[in-house]
Protein backbone atom coordinates (compact mmCIF):
# COMPACT_ATOMS: atom_id res chain seq x y z
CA UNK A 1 124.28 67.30 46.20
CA UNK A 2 121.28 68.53 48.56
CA UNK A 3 123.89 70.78 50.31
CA UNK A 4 124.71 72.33 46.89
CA UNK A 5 121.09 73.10 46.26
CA UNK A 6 120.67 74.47 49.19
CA UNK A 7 123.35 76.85 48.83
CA UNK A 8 122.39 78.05 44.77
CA UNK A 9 118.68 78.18 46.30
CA UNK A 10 119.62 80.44 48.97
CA UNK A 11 122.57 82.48 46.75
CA UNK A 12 119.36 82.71 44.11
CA UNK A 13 116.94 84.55 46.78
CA UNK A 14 119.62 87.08 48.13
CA UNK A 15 120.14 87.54 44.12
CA UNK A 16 116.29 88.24 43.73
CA UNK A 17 116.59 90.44 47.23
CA UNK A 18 119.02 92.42 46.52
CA UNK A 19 118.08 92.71 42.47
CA UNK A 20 114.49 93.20 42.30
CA UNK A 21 112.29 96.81 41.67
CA UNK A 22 109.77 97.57 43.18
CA UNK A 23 106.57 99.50 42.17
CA UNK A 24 105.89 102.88 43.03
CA UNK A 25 102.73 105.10 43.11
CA UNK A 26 102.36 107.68 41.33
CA UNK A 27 103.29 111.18 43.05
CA UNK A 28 100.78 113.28 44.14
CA UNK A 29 99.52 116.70 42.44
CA UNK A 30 96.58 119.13 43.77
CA UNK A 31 93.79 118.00 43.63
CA UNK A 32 94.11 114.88 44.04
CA UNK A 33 92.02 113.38 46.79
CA UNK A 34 93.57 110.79 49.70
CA UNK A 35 91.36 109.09 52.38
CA UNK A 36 91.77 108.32 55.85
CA UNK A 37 90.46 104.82 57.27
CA UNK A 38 90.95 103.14 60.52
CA UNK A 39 92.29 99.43 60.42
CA UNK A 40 92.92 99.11 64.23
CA UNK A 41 92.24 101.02 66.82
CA UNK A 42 88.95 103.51 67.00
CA UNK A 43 89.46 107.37 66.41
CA UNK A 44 86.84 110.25 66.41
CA UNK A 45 86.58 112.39 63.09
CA UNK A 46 87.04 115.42 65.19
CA UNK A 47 90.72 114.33 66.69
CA UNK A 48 91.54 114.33 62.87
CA UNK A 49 90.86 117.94 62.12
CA UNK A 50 94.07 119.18 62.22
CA UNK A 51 95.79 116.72 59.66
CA UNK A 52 92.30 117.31 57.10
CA UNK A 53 93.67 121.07 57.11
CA UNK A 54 96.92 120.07 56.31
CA UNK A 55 96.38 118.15 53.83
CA UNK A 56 94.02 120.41 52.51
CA UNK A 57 96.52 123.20 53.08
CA UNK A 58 98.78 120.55 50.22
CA UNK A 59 95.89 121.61 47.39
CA UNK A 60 94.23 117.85 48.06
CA UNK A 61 90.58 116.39 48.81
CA UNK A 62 90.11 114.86 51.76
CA UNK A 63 87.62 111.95 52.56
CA UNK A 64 86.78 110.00 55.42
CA UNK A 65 86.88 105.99 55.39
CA UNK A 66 83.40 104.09 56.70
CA UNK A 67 85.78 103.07 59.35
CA UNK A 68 86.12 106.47 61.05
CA UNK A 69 83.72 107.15 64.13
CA UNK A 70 83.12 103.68 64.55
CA UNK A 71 82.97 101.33 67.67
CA UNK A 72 84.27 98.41 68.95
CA UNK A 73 85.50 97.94 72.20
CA UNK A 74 89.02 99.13 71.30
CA UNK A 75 88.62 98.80 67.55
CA UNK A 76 87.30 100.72 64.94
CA UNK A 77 84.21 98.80 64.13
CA UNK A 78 83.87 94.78 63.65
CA UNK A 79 86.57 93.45 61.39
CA UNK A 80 84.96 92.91 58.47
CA UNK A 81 83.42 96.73 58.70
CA UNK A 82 87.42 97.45 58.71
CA UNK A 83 88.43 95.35 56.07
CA UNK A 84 85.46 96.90 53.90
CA UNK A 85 86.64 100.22 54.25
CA UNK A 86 90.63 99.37 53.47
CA UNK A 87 89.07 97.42 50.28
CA UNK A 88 87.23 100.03 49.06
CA UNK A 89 89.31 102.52 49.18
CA UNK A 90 92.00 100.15 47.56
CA UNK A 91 89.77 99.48 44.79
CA UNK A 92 88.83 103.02 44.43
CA UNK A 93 90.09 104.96 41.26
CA UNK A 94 89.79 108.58 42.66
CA UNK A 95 91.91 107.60 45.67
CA UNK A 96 95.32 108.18 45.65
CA UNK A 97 96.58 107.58 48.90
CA UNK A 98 95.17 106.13 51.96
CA UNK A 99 96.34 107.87 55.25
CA UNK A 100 96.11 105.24 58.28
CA UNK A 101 94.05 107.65 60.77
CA UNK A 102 95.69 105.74 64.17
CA UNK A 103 97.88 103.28 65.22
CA UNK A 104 97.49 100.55 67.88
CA UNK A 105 96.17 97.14 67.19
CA UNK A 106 94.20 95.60 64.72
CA UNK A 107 95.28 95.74 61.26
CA UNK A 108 97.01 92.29 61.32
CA UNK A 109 93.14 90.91 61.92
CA UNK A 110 91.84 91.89 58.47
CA UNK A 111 95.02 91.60 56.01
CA UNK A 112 93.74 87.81 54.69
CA UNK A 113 90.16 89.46 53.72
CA UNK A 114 91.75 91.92 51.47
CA UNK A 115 92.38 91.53 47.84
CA UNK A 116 94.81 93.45 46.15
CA UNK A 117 94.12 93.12 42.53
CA UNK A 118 93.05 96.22 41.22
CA UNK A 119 95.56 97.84 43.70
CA UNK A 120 98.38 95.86 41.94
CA UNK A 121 96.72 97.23 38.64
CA UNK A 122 96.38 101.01 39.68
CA UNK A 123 98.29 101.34 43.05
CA UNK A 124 98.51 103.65 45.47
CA UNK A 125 100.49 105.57 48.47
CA UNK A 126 99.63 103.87 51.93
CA UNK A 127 100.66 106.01 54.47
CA UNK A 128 101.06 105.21 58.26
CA UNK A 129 103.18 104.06 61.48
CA UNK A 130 102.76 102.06 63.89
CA UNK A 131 100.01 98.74 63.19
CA UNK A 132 100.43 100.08 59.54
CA UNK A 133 103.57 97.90 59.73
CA UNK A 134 101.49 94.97 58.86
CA UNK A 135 100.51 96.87 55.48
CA UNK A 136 104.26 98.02 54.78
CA UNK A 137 105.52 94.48 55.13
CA UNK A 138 102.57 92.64 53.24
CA UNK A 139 103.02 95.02 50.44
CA UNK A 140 106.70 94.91 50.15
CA UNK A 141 106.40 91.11 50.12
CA UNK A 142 103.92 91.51 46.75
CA UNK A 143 106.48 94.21 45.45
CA UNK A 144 104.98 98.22 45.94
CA UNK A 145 106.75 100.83 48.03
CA UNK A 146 104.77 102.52 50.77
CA UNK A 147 105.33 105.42 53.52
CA UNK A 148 106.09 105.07 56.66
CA UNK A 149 105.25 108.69 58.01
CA UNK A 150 102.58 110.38 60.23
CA UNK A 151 99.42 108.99 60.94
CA UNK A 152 96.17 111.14 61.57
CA UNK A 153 95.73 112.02 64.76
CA UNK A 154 99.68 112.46 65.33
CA UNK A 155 99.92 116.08 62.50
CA UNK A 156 98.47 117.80 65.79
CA UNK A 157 101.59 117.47 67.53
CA UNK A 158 104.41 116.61 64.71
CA UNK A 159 107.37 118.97 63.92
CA UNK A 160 107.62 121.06 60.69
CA UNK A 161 109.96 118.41 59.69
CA UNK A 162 108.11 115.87 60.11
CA UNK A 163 104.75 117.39 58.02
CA UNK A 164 107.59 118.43 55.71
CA UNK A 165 109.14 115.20 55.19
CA UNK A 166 105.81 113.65 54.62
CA UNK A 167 104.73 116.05 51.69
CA UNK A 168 107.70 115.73 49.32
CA UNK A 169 107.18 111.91 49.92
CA UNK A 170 103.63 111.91 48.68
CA UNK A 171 104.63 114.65 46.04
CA UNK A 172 107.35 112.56 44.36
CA UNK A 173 110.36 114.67 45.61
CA UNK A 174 113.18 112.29 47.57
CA UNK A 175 113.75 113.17 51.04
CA UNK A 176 117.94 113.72 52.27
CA UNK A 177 118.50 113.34 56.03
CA UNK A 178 121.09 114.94 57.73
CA UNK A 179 121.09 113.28 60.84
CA UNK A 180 123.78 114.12 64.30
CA UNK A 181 125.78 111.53 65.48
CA UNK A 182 124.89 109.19 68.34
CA UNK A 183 127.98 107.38 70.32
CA UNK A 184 126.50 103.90 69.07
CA UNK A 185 126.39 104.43 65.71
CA UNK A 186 128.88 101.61 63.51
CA UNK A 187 130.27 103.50 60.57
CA UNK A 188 130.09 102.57 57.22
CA UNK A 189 127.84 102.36 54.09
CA UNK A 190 125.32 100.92 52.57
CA UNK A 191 122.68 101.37 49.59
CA UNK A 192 119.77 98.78 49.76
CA UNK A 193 115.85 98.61 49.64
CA UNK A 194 114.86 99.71 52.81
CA UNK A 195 112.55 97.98 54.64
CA UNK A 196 110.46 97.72 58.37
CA UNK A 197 108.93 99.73 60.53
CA UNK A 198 107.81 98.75 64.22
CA UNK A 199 109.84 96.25 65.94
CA UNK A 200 106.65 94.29 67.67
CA UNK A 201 104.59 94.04 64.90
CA UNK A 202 107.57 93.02 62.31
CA UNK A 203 107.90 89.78 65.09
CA UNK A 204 104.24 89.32 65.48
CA UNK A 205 104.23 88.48 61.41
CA UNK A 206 107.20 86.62 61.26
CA UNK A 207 106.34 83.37 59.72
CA UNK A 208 103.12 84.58 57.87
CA UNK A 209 102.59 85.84 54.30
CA UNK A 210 103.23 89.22 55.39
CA UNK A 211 106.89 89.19 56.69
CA UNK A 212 109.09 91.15 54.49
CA UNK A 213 112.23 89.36 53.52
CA UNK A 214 115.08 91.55 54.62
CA UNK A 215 118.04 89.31 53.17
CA UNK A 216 120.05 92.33 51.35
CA UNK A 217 118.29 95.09 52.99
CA UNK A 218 118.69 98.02 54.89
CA UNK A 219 116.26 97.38 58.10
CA UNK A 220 114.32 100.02 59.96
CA UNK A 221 113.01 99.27 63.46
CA UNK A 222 111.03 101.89 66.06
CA UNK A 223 108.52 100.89 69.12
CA UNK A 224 106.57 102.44 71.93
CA UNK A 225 105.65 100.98 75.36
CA UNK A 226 107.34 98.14 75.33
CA UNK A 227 108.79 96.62 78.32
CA UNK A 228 113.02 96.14 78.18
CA UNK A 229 112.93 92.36 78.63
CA UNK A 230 110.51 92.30 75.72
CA UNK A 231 112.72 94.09 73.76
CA UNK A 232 115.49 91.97 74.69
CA UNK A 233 113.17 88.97 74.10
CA UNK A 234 112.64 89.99 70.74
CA UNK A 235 115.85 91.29 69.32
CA UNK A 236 117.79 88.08 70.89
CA UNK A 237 115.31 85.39 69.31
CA UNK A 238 115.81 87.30 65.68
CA UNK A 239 119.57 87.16 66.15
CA UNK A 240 119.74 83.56 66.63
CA UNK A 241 117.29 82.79 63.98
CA UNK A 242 119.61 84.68 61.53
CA UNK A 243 117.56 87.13 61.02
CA UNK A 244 120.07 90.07 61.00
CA UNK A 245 122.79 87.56 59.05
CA UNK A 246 122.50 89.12 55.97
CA UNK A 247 121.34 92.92 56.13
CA UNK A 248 122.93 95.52 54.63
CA UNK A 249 122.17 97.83 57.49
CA UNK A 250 120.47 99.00 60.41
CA UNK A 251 118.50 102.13 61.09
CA UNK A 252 116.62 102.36 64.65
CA UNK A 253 114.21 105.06 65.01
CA UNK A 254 112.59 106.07 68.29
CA UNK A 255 112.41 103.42 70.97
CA UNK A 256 110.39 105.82 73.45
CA UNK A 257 108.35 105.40 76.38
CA UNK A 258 109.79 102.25 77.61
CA UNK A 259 108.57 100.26 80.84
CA UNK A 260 111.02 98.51 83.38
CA UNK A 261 110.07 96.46 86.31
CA UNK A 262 110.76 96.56 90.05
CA UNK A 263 114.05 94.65 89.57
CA UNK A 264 115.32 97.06 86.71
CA UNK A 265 116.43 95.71 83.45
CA UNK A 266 119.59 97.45 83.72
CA UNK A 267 120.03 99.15 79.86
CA UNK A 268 117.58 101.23 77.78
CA UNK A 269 116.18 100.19 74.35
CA UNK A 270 119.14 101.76 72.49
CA UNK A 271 121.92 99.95 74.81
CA UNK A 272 120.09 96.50 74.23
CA UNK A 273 119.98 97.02 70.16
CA UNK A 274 123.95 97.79 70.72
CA UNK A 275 124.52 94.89 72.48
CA UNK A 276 122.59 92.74 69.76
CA UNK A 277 124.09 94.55 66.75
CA UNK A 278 128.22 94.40 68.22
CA UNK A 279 128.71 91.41 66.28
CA UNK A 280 127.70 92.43 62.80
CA UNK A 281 129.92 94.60 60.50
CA UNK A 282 126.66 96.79 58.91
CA UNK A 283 126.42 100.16 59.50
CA UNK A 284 124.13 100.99 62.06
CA UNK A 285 122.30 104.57 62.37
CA UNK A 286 120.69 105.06 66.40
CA UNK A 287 117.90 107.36 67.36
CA UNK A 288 117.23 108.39 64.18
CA UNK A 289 113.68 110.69 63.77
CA UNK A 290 111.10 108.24 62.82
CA UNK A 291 108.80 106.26 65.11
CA UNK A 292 106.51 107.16 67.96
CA UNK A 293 108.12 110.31 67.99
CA UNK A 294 106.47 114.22 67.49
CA UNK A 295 109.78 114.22 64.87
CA UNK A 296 108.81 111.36 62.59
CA UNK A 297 110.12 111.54 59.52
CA UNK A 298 108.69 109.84 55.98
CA UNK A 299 110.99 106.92 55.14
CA UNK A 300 109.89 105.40 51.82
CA UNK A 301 109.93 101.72 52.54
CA UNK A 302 110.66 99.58 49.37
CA UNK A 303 112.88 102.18 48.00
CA UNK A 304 116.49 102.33 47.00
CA UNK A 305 118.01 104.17 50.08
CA UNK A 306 122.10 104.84 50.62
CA UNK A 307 123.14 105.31 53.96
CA UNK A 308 126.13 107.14 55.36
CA UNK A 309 127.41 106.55 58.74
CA UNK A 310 130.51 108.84 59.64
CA UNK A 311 132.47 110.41 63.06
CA UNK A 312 130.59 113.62 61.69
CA UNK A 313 126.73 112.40 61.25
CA UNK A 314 124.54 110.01 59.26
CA UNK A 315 123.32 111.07 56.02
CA UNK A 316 120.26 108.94 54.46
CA UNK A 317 118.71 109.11 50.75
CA UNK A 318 116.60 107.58 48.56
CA UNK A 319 116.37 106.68 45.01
């Protein structure tokens, strides 16, 4: 009898998974003003020139978060200075999108001070790599899609593509990625809610009230300066907690910048995800342009997205 429950428990949460809508913002339109806060690391105003004139270049306001300019040591400002900012921009009417201004660490230190309420009531398009994984996955777990796609201070050096990618996402049109082969990928399709973002900070929330249940999903993982045995590490201990058992696919982004040590590690980040993913049947897209990458392409996480894995090229679109 408990073994039965077990199972209908389990078969009803992969129903819910796979069935369930979530919310999305509404689209952009000029005029509209977005913000730009810092939840982790520190950033100067003046290193986020160049993505204030593109979005400005869009037909949209720009305002700074409280956050911006501030101090300290690594972060930007005392964590409840941070969590202040995110809040009030969340429970600002006028905003309607909040651009994370840098990466690195720190969100995951203010995500239990925030209240999402009057987000949940009137929400909005959060915007960012990198930490900003802690906001993609607490937000898909409470329902809302999100964008993962450029932060501030990378629009100085990001491809066409990438800038590209990032308006029609905020602007309500669906991006369509045409994407070369790589001699890794596993063929096949899939059509899911797509999920993730970077690998380290998806573990380091794993357990919490902010990891994102990816039973029926398509799963998106992408780091930066990691060392191989951690990636290893942390790829092997999801596998045998079943984390991967019941994705529809994979997608892995850029895994760039990678550290080895004196005794090499002996395979690169993509050669390790092969080795993890062999024994699954999911299509699996490698090196696809999103990450810590100058190519990083919007992915709207939470969405519907179909993906196409053929001898020809991968092919990835959203509902």
């Amino acid at each position: 009898m408990r073994t039965y429950t077990l199972i209908l428990l389990f078969s009803t949460q992969l129903f819910f998974a796979q069935t369930r809508k979530t919310i999305a913002p509404a689209a952009l339109k000029k005029g509209d003003t977005i913000a730009f806060i810092a939840t982790a690391r520190k950033v100067e105003a003046a290193s986020l020139q160049p993505a204030i004139e593109l979005f400005k270049s869009w037909g949209l306001h720009v305002v700074m978060g409280k956050s911006i300019g501030k101090s300290e040591n690594q972060l930007a400002g005392p964590d409840w200075q941070r969590a202040t900012d995110l809040q009030e921009m969340l429970d600002n009417p006028s905003i309607k999108a909040i651009v994370g201004a840098k990466g690195g660490y720190g969100t995951v230190r203010i995500i239990d001070r925030i209240n999402f309420e009057k987000f949940r009531k009137k929400p909005k398009w959060i915007v960012g790599f990198s930490d900003m994984t802690v906001l993609h996955s607490h937000l898909n777990t409470i329902g809302y899609q999100t964008i993962h796609g450029l932060v501030g201070v990378s629009v100085k050096n990001a491809t066409p593509d990438a800038k590209e990618s990032l308006k029609k996402a905020l602007f309500g049109q669906k991006p369509l990625y045409e994407i070369a082969p790589h001699a890794f990928n596993r063929q096949g399709k899939a059509k899911a809610e797509l999920v993730g973002g970077n690998l380290s900070v998806l573990y380091s929330v794993l357990g919490s009230k902010s990891e994102a249940d990816v039973k029926g999903k398509i799963l998106f993982i992408e780091d930066l300066d990691e060392y191989l045995y951690h990636i290893d590490r942390m790829l092997f201990n999801l596998k045998r907690n079943g984390y991967f058992d019941n994705v529809k696919g994979v997608i892995i982004g850029g895994m760039t910048e990678m550290n080895d040590n004196e005794v090499p590690w002996g395979k690169n980040a993509l050669e390790i995800a092969r080795d993890i993913f062999k024994d699954y049947d999911f299509p699996v897209i490698y090196n696809f342009p999103a990450g810590h990458i100058k190519d990083n392409r919007a992915l709207i996480l939470g969405s519907t997205a179909t993906m196409t894995v053929t001898g020809s090229g991968s092919v990835l679109t959203f509902e």
